[in-house]
N, C-alpha and C. Protein backbone atom coordinates (compact mmCIF):
# COMPACT_ATOMS: atom_id res chain seq x y z
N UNK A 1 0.85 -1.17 0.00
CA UNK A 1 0.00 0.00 0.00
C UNK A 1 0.89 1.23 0.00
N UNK A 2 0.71 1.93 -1.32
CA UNK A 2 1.47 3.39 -0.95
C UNK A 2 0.24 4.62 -0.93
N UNK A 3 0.40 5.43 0.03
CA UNK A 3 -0.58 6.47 0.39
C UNK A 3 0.58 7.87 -0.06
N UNK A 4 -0.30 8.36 -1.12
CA UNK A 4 0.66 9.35 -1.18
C UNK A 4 -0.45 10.50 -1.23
N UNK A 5 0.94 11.72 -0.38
CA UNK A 5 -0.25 13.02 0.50
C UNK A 5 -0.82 12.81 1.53
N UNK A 6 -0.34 11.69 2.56
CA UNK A 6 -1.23 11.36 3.21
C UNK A 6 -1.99 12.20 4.57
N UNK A 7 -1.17 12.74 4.25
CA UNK A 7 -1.42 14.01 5.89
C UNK A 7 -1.53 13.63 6.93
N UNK A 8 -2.45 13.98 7.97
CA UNK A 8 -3.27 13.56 8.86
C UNK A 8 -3.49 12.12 9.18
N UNK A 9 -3.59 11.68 7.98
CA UNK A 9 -5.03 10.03 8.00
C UNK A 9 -4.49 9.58 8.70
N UNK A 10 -5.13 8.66 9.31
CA UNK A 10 -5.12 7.13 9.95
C UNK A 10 -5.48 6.25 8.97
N UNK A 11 -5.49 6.22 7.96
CA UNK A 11 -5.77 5.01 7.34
C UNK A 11 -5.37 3.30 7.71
N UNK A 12 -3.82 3.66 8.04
CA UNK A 12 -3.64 2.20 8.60
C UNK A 12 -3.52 1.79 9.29
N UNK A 13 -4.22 2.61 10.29
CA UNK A 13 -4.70 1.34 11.83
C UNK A 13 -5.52 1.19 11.65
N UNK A 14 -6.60 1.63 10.63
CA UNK A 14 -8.24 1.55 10.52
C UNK A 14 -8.25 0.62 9.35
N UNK A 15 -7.19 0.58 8.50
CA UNK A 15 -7.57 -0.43 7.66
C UNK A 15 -6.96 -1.67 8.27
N UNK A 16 -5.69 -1.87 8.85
CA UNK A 16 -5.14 -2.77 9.82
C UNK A 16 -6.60 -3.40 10.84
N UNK A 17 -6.52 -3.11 11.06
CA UNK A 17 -7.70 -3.20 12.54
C UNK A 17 -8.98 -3.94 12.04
N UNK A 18 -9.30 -3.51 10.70
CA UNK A 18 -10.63 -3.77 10.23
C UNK A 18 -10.73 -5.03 9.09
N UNK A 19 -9.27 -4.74 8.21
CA UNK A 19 -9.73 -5.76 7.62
C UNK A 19 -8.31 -6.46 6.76
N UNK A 20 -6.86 -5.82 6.89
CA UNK A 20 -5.67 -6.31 6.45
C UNK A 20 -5.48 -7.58 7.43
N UNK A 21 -5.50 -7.25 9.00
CA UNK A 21 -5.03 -8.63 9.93
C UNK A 21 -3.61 -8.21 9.78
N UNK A 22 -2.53 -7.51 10.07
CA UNK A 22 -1.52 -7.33 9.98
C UNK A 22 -1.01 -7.84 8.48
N UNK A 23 -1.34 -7.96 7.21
CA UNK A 23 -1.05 -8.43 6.09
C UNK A 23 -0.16 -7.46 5.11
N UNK A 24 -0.13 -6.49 5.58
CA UNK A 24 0.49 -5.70 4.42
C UNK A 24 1.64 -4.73 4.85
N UNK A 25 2.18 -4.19 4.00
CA UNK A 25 3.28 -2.97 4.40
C UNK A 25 2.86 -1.80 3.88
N UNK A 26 3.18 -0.61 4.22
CA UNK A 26 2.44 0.78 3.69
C UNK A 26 3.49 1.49 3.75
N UNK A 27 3.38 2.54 2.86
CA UNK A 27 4.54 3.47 2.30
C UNK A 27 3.78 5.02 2.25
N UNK A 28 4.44 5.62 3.09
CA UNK A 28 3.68 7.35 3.53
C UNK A 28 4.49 7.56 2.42
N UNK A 29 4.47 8.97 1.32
CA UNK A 29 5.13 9.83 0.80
C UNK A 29 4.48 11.03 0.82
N UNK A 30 4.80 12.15 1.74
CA UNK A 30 4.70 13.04 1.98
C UNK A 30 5.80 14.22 2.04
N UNK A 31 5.58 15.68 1.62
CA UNK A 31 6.69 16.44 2.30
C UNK A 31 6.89 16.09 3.74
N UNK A 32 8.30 17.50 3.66
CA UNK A 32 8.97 16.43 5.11
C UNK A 32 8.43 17.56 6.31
N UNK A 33 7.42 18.71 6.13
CA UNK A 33 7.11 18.82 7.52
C UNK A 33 5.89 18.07 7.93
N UNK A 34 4.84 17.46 6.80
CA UNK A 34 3.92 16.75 7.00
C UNK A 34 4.91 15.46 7.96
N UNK A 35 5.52 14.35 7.22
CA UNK A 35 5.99 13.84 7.88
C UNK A 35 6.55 14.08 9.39
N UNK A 36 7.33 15.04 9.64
CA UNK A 36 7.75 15.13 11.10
C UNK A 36 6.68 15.40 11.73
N UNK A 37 5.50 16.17 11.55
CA UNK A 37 4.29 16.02 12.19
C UNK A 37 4.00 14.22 12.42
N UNK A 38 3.46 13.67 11.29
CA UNK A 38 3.08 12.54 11.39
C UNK A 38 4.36 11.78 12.49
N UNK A 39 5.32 12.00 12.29
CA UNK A 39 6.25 11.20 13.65
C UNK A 39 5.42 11.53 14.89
N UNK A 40 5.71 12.81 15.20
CA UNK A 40 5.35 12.93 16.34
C UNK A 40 4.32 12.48 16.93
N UNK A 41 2.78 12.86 16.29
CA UNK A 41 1.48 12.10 16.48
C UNK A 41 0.53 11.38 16.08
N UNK A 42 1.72 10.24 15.29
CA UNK A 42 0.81 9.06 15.11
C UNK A 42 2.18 7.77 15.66
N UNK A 43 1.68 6.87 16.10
CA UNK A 43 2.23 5.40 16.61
C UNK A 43 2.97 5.19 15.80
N UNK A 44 4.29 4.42 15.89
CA UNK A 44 5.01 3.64 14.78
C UNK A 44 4.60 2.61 14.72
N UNK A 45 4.71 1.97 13.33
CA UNK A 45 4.93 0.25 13.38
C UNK A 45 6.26 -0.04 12.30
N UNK A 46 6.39 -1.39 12.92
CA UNK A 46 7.29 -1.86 11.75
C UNK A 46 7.04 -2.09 10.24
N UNK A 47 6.05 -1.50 9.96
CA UNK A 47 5.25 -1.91 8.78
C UNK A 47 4.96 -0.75 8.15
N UNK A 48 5.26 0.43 8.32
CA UNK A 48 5.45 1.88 7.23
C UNK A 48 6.80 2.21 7.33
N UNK A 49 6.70 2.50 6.59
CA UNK A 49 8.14 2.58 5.92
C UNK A 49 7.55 4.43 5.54
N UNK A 50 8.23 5.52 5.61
CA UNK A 50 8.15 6.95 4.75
C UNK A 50 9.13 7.48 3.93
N UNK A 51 8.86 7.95 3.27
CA UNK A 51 9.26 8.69 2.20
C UNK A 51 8.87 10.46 2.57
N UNK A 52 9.77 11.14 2.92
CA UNK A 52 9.80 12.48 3.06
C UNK A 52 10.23 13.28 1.62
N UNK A 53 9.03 13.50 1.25
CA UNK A 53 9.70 14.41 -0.27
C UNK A 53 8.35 13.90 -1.37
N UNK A 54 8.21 14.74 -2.14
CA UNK A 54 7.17 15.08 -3.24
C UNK A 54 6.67 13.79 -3.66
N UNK A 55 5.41 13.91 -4.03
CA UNK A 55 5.05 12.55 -4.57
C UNK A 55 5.59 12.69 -6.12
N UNK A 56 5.97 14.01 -6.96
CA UNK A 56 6.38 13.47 -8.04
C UNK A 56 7.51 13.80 -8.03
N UNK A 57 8.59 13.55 -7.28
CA UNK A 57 9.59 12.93 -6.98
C UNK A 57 9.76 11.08 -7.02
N UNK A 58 9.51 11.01 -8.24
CA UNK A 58 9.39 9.22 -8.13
C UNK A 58 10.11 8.64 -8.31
N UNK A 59 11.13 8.71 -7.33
CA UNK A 59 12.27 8.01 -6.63
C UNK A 59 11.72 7.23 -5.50
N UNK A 60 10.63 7.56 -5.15
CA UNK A 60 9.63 6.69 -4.40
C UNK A 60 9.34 5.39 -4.53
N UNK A 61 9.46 5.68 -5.81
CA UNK A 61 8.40 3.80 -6.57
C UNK A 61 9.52 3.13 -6.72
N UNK A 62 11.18 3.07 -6.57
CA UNK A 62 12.25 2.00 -5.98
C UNK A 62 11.81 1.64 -4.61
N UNK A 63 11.09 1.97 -4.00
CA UNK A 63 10.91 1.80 -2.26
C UNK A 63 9.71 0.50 -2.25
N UNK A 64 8.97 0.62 -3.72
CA UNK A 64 8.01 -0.19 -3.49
C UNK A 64 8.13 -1.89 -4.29
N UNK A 65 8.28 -2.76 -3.20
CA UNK A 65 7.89 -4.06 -4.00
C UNK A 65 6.51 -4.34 -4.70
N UNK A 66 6.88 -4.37 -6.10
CA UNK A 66 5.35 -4.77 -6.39
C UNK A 66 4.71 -6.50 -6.64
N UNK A 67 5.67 -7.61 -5.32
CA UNK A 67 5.28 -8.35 -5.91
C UNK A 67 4.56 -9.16 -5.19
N UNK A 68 3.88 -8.50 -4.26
CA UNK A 68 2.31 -9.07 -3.85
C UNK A 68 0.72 -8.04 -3.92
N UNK A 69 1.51 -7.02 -5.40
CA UNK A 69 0.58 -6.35 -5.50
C UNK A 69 0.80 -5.05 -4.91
N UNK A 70 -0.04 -3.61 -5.70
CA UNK A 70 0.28 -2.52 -5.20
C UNK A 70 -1.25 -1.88 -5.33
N UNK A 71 -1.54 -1.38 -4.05
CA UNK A 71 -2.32 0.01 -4.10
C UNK A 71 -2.03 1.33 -3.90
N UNK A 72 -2.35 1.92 -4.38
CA UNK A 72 -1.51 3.20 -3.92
C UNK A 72 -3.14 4.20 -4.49
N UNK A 73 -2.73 5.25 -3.20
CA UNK A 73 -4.02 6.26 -3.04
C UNK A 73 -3.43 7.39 -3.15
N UNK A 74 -4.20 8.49 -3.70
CA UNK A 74 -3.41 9.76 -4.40
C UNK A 74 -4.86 10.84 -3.60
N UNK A 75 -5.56 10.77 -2.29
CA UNK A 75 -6.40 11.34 -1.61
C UNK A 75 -6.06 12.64 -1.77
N UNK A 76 -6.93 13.40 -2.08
CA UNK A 76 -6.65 14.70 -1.85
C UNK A 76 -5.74 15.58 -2.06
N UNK A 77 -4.98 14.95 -3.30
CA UNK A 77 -3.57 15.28 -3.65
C UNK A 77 -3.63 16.02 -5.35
N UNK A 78 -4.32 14.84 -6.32
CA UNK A 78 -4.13 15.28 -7.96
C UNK A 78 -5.04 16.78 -7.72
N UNK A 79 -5.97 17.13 -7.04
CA UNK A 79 -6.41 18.45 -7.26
C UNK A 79 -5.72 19.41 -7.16
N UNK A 80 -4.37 19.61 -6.47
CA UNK A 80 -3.81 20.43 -6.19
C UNK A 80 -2.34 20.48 -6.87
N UNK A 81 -2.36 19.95 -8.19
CA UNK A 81 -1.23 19.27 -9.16
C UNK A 81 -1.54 20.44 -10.55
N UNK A 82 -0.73 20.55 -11.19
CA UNK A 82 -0.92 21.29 -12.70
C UNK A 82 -1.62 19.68 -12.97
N UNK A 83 -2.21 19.86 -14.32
CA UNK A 83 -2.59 18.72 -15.42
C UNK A 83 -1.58 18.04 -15.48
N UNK A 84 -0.37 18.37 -16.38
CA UNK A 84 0.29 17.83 -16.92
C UNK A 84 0.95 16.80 -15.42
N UNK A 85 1.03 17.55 -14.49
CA UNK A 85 2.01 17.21 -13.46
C UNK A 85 0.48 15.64 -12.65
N UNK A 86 -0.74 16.09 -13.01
CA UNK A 86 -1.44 15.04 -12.44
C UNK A 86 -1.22 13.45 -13.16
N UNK A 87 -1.62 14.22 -14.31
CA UNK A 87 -1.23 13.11 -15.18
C UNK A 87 0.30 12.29 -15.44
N UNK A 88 0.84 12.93 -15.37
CA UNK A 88 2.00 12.09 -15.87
C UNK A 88 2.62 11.36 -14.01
N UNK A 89 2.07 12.07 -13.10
CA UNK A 89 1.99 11.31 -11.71
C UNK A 89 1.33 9.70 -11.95
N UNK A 90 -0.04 9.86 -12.91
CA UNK A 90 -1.19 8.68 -12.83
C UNK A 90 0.04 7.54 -13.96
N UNK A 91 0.25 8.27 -14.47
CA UNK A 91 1.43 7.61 -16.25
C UNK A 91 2.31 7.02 -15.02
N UNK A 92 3.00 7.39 -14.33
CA UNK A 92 4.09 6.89 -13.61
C UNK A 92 3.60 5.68 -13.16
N UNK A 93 2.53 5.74 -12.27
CA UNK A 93 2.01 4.67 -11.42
C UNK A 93 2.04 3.70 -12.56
N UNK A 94 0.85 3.95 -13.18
CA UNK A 94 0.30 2.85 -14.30
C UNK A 94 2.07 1.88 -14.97
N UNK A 95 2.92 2.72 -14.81
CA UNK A 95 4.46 2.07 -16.00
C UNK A 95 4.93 1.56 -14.60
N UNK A 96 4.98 2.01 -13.45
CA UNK A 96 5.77 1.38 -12.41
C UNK A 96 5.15 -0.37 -11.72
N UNK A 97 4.03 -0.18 -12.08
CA UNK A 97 3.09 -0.93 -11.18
C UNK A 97 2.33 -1.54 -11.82
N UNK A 98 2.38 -2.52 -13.20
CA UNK A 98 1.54 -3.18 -13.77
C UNK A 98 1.10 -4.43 -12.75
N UNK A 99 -0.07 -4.51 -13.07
CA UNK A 99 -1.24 -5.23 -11.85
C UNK A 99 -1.42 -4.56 -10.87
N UNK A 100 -1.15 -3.32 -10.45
CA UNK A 100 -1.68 -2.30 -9.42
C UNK A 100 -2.87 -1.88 -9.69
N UNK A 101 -3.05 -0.85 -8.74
CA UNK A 101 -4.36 -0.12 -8.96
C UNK A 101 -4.22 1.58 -8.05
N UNK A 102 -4.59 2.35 -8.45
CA UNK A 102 -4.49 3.41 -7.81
C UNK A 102 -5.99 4.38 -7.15
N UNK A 103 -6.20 4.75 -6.25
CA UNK A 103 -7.40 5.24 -6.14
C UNK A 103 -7.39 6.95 -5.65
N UNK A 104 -8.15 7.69 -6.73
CA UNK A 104 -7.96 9.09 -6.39
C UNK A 104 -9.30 9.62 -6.31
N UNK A 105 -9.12 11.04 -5.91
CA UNK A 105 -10.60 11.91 -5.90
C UNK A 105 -10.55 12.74 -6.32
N UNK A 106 -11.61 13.94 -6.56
CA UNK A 106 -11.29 15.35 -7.56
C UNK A 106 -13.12 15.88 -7.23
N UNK A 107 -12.48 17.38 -7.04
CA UNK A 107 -13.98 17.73 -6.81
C UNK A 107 -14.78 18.40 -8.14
N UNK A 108 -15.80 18.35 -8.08
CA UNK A 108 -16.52 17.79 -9.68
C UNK A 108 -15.94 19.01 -10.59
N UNK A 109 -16.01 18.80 -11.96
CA UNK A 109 -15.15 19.88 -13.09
C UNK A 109 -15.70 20.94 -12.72
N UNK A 110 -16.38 21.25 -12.63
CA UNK A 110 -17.58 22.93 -12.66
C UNK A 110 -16.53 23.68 -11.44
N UNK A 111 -16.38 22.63 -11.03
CA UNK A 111 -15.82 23.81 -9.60
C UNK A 111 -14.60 24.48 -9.89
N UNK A 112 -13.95 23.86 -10.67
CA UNK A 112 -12.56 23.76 -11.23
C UNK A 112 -12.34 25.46 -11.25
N UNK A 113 -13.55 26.37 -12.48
CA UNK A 113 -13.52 28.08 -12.48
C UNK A 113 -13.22 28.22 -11.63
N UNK A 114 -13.43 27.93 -10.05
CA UNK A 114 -13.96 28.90 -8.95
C UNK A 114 -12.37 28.82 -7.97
N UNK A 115 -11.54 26.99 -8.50
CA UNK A 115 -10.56 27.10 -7.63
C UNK A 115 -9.24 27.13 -8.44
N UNK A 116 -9.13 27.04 -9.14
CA UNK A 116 -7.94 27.29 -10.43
C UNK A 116 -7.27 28.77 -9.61
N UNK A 117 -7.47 30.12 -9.16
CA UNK A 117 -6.89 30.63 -8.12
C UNK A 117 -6.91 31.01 -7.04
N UNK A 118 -7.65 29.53 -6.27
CA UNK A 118 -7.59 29.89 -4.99
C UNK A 118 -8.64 31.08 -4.92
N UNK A 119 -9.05 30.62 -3.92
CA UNK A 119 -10.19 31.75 -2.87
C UNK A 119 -10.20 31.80 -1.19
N UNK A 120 -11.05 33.15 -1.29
CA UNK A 120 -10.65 33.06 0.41
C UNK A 120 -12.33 32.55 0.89
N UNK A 121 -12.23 31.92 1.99
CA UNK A 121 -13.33 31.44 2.34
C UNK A 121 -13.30 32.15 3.77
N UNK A 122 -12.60 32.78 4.81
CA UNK A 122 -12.74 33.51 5.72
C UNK A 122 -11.30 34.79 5.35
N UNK A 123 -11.53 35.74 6.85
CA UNK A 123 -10.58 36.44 6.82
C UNK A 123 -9.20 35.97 6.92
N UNK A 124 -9.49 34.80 7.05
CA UNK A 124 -7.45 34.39 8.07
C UNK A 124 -7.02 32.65 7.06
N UNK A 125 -8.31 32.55 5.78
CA UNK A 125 -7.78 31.48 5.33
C UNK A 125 -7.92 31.40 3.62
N UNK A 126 -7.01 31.52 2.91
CA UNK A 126 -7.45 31.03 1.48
C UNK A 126 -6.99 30.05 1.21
N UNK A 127 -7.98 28.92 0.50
CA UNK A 127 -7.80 27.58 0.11
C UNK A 127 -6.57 28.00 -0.78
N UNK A 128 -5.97 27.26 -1.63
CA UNK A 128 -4.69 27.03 -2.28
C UNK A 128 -5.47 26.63 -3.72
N UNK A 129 -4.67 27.00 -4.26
CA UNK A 129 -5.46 26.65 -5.74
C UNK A 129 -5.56 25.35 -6.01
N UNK A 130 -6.48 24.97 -7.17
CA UNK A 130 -6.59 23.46 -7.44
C UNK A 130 -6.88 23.58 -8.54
N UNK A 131 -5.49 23.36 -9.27
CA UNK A 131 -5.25 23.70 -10.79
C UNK A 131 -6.43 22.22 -11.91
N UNK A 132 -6.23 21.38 -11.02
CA UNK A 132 -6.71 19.91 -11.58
C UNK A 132 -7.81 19.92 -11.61
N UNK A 133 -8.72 19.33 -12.60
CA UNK A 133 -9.86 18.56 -12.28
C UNK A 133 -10.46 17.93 -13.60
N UNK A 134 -11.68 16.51 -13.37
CA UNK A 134 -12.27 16.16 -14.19
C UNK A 134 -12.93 15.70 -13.80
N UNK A 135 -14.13 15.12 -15.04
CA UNK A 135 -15.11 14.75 -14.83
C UNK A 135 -15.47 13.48 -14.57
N UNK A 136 -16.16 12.90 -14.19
CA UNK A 136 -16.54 11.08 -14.38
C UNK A 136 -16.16 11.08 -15.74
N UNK A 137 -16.89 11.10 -16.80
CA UNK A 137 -16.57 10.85 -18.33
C UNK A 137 -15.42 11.31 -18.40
N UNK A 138 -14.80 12.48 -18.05
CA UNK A 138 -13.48 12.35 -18.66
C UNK A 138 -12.25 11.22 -17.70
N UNK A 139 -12.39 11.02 -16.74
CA UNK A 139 -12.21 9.85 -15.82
C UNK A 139 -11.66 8.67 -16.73
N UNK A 140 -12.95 8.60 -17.06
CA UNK A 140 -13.47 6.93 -17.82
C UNK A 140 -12.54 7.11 -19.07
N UNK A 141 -12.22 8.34 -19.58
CA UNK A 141 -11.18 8.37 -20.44
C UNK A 141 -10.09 8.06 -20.67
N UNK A 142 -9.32 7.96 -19.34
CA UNK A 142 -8.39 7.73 -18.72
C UNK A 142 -7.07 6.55 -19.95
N UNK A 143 -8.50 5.12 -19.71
CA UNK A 143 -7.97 4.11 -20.29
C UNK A 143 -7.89 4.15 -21.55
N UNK A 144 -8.01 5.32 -22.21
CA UNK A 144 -7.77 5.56 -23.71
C UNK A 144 -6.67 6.77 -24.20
N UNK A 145 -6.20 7.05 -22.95
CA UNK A 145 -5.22 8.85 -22.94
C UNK A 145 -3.85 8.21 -22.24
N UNK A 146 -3.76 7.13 -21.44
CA UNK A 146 -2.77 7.44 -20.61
C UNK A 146 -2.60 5.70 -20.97
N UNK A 147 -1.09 5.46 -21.37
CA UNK A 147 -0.42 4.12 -21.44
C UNK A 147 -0.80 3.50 -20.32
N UNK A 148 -0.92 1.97 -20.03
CA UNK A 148 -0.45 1.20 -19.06
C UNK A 148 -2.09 1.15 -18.15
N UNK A 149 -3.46 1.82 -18.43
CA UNK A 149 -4.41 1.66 -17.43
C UNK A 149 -5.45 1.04 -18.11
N UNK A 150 -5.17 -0.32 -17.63
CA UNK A 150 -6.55 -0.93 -18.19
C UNK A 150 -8.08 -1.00 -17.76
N UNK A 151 -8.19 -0.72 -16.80
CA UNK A 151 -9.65 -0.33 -16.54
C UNK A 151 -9.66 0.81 -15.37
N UNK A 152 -11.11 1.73 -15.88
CA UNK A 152 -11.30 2.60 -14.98
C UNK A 152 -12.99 2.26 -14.34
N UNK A 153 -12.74 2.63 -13.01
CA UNK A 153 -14.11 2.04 -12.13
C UNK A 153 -14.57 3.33 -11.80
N UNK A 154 -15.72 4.35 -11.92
CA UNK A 154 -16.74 5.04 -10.79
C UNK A 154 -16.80 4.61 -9.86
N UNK A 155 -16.45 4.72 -8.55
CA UNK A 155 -17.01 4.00 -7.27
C UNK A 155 -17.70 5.38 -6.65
N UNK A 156 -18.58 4.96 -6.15
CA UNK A 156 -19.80 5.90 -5.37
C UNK A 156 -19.15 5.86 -3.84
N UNK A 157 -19.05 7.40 -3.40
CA UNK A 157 -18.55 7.58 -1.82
C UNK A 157 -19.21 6.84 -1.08
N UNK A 158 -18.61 6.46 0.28
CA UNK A 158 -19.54 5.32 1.14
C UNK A 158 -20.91 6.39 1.98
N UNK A 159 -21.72 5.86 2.04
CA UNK A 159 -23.01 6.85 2.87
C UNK A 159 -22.28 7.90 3.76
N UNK A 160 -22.81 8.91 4.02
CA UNK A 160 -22.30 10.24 4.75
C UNK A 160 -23.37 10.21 5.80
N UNK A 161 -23.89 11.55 6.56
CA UNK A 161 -24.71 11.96 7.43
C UNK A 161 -25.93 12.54 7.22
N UNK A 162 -27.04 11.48 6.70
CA UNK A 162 -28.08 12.17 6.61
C UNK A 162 -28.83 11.48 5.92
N UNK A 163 -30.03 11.67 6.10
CA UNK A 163 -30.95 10.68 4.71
C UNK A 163 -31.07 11.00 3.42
N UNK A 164 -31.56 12.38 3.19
CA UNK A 164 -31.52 13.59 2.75
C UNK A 164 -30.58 13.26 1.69
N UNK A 165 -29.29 13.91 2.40
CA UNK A 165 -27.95 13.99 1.49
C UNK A 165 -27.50 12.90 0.82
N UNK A 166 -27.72 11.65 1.26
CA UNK A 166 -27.23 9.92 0.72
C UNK A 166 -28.31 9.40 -0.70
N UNK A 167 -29.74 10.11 -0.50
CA UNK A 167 -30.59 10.39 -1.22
C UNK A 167 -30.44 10.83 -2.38
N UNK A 168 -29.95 12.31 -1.88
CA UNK A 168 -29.50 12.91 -3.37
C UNK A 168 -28.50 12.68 -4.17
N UNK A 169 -27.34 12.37 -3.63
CA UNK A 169 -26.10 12.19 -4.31
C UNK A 169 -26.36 10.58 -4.77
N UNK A 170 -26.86 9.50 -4.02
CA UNK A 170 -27.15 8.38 -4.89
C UNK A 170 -27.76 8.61 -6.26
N UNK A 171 -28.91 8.75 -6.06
CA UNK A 171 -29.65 9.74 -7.38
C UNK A 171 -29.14 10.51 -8.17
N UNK A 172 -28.01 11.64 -8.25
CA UNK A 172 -27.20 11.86 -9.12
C UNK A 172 -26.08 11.01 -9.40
N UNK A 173 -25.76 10.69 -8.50
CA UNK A 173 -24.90 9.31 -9.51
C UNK A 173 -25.09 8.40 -10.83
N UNK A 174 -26.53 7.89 -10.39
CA UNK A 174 -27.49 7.13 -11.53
C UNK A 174 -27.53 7.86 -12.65
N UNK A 175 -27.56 9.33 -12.52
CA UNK A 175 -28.44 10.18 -13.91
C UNK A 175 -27.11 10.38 -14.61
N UNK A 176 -26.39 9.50 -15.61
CA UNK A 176 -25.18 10.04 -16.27
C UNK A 176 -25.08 11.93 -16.79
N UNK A 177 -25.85 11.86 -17.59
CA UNK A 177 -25.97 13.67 -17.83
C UNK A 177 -25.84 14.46 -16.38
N UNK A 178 -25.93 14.41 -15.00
CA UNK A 178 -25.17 14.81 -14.09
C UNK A 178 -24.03 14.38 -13.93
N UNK A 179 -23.25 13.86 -14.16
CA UNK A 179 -21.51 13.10 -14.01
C UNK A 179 -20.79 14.50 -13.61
N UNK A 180 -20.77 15.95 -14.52
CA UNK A 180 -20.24 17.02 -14.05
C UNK A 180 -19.97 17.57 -13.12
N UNK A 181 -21.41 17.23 -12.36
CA UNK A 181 -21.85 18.01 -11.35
C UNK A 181 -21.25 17.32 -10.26
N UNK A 182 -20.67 15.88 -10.06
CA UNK A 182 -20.36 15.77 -9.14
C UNK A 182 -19.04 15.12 -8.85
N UNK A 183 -18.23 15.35 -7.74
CA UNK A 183 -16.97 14.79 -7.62
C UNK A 183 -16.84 13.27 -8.06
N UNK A 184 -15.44 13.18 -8.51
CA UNK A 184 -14.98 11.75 -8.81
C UNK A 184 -14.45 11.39 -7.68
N UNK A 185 -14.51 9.67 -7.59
CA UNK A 185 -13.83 9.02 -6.80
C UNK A 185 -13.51 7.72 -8.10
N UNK A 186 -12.07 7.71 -8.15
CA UNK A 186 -12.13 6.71 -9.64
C UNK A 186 -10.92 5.59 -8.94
N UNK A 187 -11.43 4.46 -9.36
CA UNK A 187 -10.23 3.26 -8.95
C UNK A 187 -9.40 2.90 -10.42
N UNK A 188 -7.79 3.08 -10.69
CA UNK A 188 -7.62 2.68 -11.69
C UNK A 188 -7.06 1.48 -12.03
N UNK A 189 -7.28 0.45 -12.61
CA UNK A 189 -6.40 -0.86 -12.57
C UNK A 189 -5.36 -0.95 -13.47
N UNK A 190 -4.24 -0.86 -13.51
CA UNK A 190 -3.01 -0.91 -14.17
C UNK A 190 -3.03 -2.51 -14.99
N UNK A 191 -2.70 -2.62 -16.39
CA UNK A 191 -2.49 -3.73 -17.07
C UNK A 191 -0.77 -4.12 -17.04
């Protein structure tokens, strides 16, 4: 498992805990003040291994054995990438990691106008720009633009808080002619 950007997460005591059984090894690649944060307040195990320095710095992907298989998650990361620099991140994976799979997110194209330079949302904070984005359909494109990805999956976010809200966004999911309107979550499988 490589988590790259990982920030904050807990991902792998929660995926440990829930459903690996101690089975796997995980690989942080993060800058290095994210990382020294993450030292300080999260647990070690013998089983992450980090990488302090850019995810497209891919001097990374020597760190990874791929031969019981690779996932690697790009959370909250390709939005905040030029194009060229998202893509040829996804190109890397796909040439490093045949039989992998990678899983990313992106908040839906439309929004793209509003964050391409950054905005301020209070007095004391402006989001950072988020040069990236696409659509489900252009997603699904993927496996026809970029060497090495043989299938691309839509996966629908897991239920959130509310009846309401799980309601609606199921329901736009279904209606393809909304695909725009709403964020991707895309799994890619490397050939």
């Amino acid at each position: 498992m490589v988590a790259l950007a990982e920030g904050s997460q807990t991902s792998f005591w929660r995926l440990d805990a829930t459903i690996a059984d101690g089975q796997f090894q995980w690989l942080t690649v993060d800058l290095k003040p994210v990382v020294d944060l993450r030292t300080r307040l999260l647990p070690e195990s013998p089983r992450i291994s980090v990488c302090a320095q850019s995810a497209l710095d891919y001097s990374w992907t020597e760190r990874v054995d791929p031969s019981n298989g690779v996932f690697v998650t790009a959370e909250g990361l390709l939005m905040y990438l030029q194009p060229d620099e998202a893509l040829g991140l996804i190109a890397e994976c796909a040439k490093r990691f045949p039989g992998g799979q990678m899983l990313f997110d992106l908040p839906p194209a439309w929004f793209g106008w509003f964050t391409r330079r950054g905005h301020w949302i209070s007095l004391r904070y402006r989001v950072p720009p988020m040069p990236f984005s696409i659509s489900v359909t252009q997603a699904a494109e993927l496996v026809n633009t970029v060497p090495g990805i043989r299938l691309v999956r839509d996966l629908q976010p897991p239920p959130g808080r509310g009846v309401l809200l799980n309601s609606l966004r199921s329901n736009i999911c279904r209606i393809g002619a909304l695909d725009s309107l709403r964020p991707t979550l895309t799994l890619l499988e490397f050939g």
